[in-house]
PDB file of N, CA and C in Angstrom:
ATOM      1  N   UNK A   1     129.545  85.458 136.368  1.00  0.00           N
ATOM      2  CA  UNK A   1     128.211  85.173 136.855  1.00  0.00           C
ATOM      3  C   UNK A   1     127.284  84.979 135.649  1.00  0.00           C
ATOM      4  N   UNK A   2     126.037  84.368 136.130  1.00  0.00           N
ATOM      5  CA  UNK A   2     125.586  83.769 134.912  1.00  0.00           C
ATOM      6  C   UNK A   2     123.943  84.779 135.061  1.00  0.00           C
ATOM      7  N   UNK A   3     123.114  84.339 133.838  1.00  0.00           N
ATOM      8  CA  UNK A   3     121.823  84.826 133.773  1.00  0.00           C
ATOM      9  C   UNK A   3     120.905  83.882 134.765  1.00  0.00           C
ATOM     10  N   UNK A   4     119.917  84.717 134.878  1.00  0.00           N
ATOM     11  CA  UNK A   4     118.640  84.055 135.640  1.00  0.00           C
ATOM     12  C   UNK A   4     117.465  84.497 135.024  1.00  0.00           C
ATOM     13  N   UNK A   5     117.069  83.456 134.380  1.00  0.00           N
ATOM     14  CA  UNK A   5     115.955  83.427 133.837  1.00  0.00           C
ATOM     15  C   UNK A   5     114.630  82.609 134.516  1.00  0.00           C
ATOM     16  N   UNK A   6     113.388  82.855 134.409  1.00  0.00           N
ATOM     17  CA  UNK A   6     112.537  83.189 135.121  1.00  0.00           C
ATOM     18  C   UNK A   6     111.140  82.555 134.021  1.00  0.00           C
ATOM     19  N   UNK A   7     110.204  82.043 133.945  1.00  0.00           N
ATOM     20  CA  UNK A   7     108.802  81.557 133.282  1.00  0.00           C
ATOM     21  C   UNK A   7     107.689  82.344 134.476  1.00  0.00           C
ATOM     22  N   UNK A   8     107.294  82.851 133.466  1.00  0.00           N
ATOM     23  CA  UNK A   8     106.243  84.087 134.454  1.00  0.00           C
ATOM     24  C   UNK A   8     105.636  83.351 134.806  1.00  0.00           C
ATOM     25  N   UNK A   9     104.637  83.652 135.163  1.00  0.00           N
ATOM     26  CA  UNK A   9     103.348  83.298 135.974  1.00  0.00           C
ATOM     27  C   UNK A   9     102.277  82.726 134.943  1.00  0.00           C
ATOM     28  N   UNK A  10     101.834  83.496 133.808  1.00  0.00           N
ATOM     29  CA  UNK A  10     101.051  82.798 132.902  1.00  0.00           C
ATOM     30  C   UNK A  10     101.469  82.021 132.431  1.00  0.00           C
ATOM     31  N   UNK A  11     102.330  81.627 132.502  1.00  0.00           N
ATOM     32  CA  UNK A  11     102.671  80.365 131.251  1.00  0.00           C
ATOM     33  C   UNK A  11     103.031  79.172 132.043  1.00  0.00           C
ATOM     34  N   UNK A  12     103.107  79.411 133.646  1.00  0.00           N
ATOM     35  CA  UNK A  12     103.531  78.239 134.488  1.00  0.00           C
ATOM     36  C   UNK A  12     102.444  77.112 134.866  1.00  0.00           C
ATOM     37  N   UNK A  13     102.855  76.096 134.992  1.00  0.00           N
ATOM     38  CA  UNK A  13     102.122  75.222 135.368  1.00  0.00           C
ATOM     39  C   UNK A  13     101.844  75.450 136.991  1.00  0.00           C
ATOM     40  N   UNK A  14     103.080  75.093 137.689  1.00  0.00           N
ATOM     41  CA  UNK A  14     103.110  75.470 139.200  1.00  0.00           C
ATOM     42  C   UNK A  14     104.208  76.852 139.017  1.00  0.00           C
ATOM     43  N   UNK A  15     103.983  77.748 140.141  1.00  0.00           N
ATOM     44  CA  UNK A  15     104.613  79.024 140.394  1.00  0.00           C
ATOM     45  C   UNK A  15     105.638  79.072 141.162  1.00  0.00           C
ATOM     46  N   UNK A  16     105.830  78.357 142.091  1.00  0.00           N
ATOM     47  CA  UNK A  16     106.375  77.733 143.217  1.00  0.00           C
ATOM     48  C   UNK A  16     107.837  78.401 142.787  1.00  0.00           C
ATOM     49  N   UNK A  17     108.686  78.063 142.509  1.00  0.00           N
ATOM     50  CA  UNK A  17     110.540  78.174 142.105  1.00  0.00           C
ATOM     51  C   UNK A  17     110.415  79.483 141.504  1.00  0.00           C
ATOM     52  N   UNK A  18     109.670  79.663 140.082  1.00  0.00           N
ATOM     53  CA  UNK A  18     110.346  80.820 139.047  1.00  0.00           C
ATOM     54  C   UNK A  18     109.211  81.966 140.161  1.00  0.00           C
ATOM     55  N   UNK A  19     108.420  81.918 141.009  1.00  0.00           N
ATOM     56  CA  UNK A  19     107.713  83.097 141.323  1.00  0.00           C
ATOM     57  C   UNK A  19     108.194  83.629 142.519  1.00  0.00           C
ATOM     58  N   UNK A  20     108.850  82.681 143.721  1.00  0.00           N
ATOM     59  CA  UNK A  20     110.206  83.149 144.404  1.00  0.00           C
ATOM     60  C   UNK A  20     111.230  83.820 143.983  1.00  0.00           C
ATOM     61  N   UNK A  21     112.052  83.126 142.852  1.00  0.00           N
ATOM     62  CA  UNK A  21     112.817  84.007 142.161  1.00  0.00           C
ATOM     63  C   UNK A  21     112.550  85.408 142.152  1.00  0.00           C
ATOM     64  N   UNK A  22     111.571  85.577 141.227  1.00  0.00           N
ATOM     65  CA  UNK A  22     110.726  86.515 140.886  1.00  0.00           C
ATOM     66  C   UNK A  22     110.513  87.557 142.114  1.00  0.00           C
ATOM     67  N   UNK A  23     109.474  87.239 143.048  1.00  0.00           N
ATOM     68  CA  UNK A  23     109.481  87.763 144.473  1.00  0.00           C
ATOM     69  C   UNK A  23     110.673  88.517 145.032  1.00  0.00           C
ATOM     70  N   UNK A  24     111.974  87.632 145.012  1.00  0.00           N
ATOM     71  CA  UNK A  24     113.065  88.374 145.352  1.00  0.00           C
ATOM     72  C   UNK A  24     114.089  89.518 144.709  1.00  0.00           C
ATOM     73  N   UNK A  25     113.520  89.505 143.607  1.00  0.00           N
ATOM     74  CA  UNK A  25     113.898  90.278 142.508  1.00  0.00           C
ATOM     75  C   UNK A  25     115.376  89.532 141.998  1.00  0.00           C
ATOM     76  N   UNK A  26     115.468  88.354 141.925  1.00  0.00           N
ATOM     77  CA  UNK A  26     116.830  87.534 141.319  1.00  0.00           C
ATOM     78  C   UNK A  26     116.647  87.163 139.987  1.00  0.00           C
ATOM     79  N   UNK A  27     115.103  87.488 138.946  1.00  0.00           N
ATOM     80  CA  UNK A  27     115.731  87.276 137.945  1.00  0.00           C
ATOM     81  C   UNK A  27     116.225  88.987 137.107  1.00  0.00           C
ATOM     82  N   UNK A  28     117.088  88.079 136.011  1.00  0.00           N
ATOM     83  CA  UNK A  28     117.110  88.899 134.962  1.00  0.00           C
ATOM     84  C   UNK A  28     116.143  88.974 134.030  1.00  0.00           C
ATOM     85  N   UNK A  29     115.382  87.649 133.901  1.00  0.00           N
ATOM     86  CA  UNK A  29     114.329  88.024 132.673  1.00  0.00           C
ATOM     87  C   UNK A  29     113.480  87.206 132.813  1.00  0.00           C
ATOM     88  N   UNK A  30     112.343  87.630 132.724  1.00  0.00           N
ATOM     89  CA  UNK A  30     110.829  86.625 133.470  1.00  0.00           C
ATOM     90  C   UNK A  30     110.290  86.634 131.514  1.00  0.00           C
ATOM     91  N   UNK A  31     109.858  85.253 131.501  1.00  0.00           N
ATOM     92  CA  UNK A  31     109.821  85.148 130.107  1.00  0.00           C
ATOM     93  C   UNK A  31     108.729  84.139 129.773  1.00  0.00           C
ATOM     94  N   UNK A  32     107.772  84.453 129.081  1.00  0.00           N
ATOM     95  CA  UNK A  32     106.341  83.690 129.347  1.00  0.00           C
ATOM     96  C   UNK A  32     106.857  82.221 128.384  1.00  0.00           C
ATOM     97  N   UNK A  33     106.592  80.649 128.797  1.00  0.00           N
ATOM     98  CA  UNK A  33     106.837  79.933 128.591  1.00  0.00           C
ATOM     99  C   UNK A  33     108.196  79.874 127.577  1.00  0.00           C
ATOM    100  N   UNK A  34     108.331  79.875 126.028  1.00  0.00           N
ATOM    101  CA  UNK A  34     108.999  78.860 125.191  1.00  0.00           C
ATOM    102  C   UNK A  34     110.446  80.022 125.680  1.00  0.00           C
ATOM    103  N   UNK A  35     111.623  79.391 126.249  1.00  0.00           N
ATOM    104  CA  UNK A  35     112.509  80.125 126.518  1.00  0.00           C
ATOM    105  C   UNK A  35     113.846  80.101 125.638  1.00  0.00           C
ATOM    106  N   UNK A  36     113.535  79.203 124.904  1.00  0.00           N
ATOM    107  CA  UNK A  36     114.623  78.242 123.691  1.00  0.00           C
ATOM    108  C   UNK A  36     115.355  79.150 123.202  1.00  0.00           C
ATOM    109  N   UNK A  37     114.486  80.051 122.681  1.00  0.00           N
ATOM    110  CA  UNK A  37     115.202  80.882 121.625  1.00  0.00           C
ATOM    111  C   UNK A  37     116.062  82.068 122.852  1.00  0.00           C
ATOM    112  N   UNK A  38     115.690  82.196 123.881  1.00  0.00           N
ATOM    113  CA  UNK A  38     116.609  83.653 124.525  1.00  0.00           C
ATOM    114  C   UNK A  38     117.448  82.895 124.897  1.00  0.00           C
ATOM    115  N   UNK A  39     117.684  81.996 125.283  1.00  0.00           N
ATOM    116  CA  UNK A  39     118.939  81.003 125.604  1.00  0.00           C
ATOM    117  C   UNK A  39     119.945  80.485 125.182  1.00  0.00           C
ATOM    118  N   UNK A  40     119.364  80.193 123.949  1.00  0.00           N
ATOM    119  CA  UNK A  40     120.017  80.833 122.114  1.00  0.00           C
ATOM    120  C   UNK A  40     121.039  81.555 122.276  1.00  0.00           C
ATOM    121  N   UNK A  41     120.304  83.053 121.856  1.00  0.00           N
ATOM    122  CA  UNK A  41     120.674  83.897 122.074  1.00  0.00           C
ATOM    123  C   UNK A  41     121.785  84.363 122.816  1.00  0.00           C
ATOM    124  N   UNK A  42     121.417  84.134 124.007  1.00  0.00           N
ATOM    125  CA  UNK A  42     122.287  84.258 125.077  1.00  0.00           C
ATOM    126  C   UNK A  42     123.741  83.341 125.325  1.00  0.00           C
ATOM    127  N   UNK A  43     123.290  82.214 124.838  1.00  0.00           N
ATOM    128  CA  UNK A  43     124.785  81.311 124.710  1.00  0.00           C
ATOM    129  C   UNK A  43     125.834  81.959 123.734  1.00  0.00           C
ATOM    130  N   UNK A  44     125.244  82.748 122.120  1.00  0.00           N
ATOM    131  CA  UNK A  44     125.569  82.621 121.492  1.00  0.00           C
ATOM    132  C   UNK A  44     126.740  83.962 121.220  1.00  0.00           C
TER     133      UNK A  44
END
């Protein structure tokens, strides 16, 4: 199974997708806009 990552609320343009997520408690990591680098990370 994989990660679920999440763009909070401040940094979103529309809320719509990552704030459902969110709502349902499905992510793993709510992460204010630039997500590049945890993804990085996370591949790596």
């Amino acid at each position: 199974m994989g990660n679920v990552i999440a763009e909070s609320q401040s940094s979103c343009v529309v809320y719509g997708m990552p704030g459902e997520i969110v709502r349902r408690k499905l992510a793993d990591l709510v992460l204010p806009g630039k997500m590049t680098e945890e993804i990085i990370r996370i591949i790596k």
